[in-house]
PDB file of N, CA and C in Angstrom:
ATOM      1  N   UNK A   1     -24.203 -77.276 -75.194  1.00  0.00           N
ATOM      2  CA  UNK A   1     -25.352 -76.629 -75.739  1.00  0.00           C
ATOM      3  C   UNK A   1     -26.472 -77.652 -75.892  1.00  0.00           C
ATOM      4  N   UNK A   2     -27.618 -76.970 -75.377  1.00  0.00           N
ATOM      5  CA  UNK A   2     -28.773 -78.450 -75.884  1.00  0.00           C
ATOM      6  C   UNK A   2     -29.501 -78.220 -76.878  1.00  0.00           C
ATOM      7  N   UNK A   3     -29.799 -79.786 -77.321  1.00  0.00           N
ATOM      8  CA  UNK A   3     -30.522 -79.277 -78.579  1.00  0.00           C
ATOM      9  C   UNK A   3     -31.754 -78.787 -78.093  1.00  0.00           C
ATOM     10  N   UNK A   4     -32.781 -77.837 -78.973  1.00  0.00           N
ATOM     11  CA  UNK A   4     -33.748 -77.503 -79.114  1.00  0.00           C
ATOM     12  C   UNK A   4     -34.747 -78.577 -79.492  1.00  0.00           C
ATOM     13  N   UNK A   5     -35.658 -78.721 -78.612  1.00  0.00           N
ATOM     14  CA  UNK A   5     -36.903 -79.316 -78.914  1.00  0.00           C
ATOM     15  C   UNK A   5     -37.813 -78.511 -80.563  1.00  0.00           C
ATOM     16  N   UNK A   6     -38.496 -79.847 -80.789  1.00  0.00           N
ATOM     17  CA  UNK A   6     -38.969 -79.686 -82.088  1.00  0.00           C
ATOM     18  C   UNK A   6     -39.853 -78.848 -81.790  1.00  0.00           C
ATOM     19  N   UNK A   7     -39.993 -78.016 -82.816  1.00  0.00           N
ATOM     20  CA  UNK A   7     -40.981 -76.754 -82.883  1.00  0.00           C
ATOM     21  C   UNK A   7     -42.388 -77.258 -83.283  1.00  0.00           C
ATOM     22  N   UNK A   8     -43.339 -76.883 -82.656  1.00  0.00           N
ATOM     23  CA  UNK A   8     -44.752 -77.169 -82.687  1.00  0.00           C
ATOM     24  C   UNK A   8     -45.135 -77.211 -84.256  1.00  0.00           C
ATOM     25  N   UNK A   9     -45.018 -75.810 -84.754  1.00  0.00           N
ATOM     26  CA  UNK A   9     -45.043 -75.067 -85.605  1.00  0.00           C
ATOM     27  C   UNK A   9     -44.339 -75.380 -87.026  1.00  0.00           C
ATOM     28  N   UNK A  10     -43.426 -76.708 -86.627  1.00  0.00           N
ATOM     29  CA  UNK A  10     -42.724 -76.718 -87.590  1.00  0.00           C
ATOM     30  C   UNK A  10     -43.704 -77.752 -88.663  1.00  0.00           C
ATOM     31  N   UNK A  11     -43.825 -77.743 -90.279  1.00  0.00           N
ATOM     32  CA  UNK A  11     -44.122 -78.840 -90.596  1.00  0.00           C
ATOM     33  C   UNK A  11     -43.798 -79.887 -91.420  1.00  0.00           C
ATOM     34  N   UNK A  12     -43.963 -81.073 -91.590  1.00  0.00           N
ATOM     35  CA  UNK A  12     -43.367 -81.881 -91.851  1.00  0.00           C
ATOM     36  C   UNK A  12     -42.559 -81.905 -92.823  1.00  0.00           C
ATOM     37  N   UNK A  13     -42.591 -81.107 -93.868  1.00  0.00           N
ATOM     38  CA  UNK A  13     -41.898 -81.572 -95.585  1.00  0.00           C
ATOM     39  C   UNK A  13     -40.875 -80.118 -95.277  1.00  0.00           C
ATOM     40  N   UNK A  14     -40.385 -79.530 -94.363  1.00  0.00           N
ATOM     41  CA  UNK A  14     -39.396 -78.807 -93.621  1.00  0.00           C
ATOM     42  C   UNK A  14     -37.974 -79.879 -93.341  1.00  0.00           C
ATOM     43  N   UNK A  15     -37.298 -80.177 -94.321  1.00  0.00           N
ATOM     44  CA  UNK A  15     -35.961 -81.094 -93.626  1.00  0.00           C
ATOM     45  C   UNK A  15     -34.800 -80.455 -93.792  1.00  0.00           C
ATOM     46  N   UNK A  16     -34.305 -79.827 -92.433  1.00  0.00           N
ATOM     47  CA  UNK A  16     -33.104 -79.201 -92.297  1.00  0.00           C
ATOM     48  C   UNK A  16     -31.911 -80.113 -92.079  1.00  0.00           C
ATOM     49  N   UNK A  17     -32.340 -81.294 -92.408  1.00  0.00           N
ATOM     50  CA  UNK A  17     -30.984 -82.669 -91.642  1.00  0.00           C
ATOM     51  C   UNK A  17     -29.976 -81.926 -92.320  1.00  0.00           C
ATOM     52  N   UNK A  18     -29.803 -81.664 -93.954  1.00  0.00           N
ATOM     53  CA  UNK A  18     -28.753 -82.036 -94.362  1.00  0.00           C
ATOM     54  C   UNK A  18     -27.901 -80.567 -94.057  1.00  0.00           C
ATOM     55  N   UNK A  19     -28.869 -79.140 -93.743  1.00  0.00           N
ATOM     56  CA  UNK A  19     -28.369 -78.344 -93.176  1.00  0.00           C
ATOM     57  C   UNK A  19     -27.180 -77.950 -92.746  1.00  0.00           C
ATOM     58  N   UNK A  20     -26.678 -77.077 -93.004  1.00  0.00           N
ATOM     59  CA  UNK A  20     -25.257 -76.371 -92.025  1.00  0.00           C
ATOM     60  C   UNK A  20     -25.375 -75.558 -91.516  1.00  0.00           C
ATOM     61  N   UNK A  21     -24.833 -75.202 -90.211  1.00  0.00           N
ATOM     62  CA  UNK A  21     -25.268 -74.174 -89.072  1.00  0.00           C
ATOM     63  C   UNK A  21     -23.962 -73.018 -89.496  1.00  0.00           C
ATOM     64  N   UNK A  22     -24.432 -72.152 -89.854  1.00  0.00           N
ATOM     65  CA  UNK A  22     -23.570 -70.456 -90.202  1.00  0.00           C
ATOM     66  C   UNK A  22     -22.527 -70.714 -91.574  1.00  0.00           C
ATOM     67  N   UNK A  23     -23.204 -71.562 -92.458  1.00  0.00           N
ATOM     68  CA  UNK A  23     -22.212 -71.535 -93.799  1.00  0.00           C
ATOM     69  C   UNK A  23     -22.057 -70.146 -94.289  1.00  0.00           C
ATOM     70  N   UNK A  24     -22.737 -69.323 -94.298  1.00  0.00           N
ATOM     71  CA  UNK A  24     -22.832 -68.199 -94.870  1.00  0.00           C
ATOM     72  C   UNK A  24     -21.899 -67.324 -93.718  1.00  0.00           C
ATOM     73  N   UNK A  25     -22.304 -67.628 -92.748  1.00  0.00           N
ATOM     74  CA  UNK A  25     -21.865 -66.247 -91.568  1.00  0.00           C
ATOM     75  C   UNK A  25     -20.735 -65.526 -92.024  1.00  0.00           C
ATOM     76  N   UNK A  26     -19.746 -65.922 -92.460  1.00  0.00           N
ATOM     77  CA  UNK A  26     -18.397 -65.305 -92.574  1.00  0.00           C
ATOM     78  C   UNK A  26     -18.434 -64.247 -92.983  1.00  0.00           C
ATOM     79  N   UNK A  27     -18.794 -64.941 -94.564  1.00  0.00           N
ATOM     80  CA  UNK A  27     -18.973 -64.095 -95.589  1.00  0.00           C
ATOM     81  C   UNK A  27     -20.255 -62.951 -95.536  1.00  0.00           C
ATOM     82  N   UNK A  28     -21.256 -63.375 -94.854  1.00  0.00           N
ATOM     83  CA  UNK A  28     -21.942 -62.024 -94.647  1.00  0.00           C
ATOM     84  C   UNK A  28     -21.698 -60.725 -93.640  1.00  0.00           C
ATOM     85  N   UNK A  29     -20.672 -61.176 -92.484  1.00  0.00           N
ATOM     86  CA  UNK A  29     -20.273 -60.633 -91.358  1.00  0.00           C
ATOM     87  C   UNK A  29     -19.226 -59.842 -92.222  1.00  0.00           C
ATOM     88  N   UNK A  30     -18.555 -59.955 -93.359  1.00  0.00           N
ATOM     89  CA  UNK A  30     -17.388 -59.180 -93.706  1.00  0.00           C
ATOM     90  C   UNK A  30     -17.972 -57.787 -94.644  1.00  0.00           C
ATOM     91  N   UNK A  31     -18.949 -58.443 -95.271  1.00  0.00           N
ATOM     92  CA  UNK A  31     -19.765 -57.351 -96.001  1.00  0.00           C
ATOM     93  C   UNK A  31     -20.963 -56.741 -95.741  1.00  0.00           C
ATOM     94  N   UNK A  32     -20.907 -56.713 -94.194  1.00  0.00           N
ATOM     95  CA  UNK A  32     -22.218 -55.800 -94.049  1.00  0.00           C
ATOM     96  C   UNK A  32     -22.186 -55.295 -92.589  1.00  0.00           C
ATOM     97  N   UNK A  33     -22.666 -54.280 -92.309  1.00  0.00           N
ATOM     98  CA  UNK A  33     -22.676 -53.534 -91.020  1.00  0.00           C
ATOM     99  C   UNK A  33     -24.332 -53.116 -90.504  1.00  0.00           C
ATOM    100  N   UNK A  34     -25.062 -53.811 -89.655  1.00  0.00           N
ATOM    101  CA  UNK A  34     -26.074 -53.271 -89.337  1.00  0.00           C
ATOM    102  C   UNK A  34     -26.007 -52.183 -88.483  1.00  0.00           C
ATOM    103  N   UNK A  35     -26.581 -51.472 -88.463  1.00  0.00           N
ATOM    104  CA  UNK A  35     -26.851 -49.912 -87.095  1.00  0.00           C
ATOM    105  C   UNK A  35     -28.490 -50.013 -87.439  1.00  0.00           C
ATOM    106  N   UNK A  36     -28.851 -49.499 -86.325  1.00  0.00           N
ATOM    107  CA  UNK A  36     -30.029 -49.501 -85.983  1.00  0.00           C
ATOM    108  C   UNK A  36     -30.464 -48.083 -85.275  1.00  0.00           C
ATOM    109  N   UNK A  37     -31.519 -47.396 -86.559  1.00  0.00           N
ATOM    110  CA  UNK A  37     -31.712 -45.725 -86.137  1.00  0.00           C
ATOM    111  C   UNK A  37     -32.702 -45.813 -85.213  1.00  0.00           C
ATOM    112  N   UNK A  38     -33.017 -44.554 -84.687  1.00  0.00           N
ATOM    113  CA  UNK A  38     -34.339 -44.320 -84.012  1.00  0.00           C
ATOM    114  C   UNK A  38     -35.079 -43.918 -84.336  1.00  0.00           C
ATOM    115  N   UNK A  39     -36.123 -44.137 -84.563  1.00  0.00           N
ATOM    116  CA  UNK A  39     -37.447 -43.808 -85.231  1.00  0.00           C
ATOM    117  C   UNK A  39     -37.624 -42.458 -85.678  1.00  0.00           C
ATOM    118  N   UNK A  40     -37.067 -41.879 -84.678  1.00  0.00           N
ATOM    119  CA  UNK A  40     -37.335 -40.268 -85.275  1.00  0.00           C
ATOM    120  C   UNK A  40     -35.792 -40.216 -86.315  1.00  0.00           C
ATOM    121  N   UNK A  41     -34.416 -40.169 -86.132  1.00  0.00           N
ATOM    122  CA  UNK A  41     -33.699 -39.976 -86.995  1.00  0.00           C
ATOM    123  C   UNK A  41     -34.458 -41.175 -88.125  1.00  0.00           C
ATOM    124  N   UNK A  42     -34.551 -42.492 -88.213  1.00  0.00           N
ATOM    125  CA  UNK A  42     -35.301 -43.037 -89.144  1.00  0.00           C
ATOM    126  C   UNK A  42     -36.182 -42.482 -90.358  1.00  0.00           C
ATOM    127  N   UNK A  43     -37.150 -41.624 -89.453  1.00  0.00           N
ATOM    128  CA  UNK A  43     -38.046 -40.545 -90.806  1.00  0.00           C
ATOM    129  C   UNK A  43     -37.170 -39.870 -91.784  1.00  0.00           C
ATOM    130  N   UNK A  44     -36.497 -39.308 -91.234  1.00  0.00           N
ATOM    131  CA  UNK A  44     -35.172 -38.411 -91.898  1.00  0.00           C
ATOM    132  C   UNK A  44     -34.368 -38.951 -92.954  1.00  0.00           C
ATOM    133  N   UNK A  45     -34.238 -39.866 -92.950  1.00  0.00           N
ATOM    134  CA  UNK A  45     -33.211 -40.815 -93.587  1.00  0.00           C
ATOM    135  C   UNK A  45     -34.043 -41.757 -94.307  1.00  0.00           C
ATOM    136  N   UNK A  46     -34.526 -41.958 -95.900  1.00  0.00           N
ATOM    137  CA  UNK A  46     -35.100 -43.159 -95.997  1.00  0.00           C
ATOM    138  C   UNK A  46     -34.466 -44.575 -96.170  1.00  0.00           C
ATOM    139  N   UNK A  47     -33.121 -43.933 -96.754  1.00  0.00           N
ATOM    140  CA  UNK A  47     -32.533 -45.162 -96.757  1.00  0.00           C
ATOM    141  C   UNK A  47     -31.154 -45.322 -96.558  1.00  0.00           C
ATOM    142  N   UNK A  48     -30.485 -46.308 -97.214  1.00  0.00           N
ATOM    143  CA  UNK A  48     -29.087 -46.350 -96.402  1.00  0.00           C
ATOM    144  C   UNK A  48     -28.249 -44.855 -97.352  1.00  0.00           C
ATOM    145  N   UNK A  49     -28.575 -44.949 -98.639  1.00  0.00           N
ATOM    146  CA  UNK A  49     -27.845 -43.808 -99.812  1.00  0.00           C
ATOM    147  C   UNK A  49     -27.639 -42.420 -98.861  1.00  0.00           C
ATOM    148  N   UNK A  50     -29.268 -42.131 -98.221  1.00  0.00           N
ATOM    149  CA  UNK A  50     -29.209 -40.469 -97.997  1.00  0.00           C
ATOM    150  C   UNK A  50     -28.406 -40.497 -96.297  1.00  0.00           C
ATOM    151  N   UNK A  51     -28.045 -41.483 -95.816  1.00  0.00           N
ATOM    152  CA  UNK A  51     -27.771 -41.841 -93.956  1.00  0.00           C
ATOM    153  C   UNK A  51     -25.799 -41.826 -94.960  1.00  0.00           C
ATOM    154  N   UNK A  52     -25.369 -42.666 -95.457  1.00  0.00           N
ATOM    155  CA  UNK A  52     -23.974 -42.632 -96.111  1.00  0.00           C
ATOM    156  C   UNK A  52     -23.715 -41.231 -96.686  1.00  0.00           C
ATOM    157  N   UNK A  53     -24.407 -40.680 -97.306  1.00  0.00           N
ATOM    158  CA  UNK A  53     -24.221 -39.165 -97.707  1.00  0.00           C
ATOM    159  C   UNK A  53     -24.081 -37.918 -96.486  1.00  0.00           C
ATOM    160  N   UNK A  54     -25.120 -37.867 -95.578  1.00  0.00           N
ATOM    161  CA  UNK A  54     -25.138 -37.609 -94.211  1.00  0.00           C
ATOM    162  C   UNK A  54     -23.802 -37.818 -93.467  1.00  0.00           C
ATOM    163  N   UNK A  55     -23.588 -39.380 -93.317  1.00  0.00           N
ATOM    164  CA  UNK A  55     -22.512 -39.251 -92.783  1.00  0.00           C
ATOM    165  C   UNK A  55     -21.032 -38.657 -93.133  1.00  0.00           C
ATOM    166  N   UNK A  56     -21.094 -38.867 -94.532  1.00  0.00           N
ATOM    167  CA  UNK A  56     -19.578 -38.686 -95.477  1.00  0.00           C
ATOM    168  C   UNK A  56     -20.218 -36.965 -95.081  1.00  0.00           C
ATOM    169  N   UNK A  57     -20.462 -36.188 -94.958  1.00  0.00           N
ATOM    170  CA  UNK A  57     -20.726 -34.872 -94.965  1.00  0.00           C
ATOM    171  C   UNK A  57     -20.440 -34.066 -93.811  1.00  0.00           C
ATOM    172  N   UNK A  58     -20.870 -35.042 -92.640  1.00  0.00           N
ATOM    173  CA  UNK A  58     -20.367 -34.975 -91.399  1.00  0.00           C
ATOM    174  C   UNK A  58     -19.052 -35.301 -91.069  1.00  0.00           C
ATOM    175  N   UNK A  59     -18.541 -36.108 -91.532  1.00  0.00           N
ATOM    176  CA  UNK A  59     -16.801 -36.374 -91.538  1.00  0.00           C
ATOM    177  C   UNK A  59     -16.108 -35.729 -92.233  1.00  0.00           C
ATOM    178  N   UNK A  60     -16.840 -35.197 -93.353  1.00  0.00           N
ATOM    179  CA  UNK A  60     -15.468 -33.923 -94.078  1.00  0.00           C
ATOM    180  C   UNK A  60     -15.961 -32.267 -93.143  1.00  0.00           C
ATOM    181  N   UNK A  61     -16.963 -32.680 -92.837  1.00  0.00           N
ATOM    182  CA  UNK A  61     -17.150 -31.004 -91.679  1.00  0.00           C
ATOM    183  C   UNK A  61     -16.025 -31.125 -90.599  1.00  0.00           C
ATOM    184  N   UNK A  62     -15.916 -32.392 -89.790  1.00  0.00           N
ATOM    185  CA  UNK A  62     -15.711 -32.604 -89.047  1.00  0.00           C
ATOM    186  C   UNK A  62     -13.708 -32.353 -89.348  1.00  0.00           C
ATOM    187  N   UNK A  63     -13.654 -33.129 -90.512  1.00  0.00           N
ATOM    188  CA  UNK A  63     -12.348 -32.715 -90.593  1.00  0.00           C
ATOM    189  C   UNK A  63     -11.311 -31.108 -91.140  1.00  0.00           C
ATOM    190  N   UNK A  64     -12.917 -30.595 -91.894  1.00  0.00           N
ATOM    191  CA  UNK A  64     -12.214 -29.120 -91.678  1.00  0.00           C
ATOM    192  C   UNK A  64     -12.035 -28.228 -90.626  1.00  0.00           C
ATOM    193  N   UNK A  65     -12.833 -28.187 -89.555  1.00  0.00           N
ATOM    194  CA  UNK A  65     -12.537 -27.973 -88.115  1.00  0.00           C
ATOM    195  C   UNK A  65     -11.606 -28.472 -87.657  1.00  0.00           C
ATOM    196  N   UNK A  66     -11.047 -29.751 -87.699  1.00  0.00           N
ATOM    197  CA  UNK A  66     -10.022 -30.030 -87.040  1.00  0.00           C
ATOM    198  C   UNK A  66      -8.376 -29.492 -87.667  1.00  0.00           C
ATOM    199  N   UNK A  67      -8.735 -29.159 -89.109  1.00  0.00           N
ATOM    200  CA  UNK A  67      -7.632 -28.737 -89.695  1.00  0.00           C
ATOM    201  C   UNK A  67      -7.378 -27.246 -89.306  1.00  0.00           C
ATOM    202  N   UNK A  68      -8.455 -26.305 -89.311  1.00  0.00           N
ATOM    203  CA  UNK A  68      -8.537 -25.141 -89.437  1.00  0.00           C
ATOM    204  C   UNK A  68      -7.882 -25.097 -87.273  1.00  0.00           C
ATOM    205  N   UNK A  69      -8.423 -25.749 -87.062  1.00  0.00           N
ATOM    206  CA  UNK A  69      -8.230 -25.427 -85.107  1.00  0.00           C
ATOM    207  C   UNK A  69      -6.565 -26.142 -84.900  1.00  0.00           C
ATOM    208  N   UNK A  70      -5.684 -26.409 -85.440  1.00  0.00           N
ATOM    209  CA  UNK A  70      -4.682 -27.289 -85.446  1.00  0.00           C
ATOM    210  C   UNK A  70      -3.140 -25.993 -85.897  1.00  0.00           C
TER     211      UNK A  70
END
């Protein structure tokens, strides 16, 4: 992997030396799930509460059909 050249942009009193590359990752990868809506379902949904309600609503529909057709 190569390193990255210094960023133009970067400025000086910025010191990442002592830095660690993905200390966090683990632990954020275990507790969180991004999805990404589409703009139009997006309007619909403002946030994650009413999209989790939506879904839990759709999976118990989903499973009384499958009980009732069985």
């Amino acid at each position: 992997m190569k390193k990255s050249k210094k960023h133009v942009d970067m400025l000086p009193e910025y010191d990442f030396s002592k830095g660690v590359r993905g200390k966090y990752a683990k632990r954020y990868a275990t507790g969180s799930n991004v999805v990404v809506l589409s703009p139009d379902v997006a309007k619909k949904f403002p946030d994650s509460d009413s999209v989790n309600k939506a879904l839990r609503t759709l999976v118990r529909l989903a499973n009384r059909t499958r009980k009732q057709s069985a």
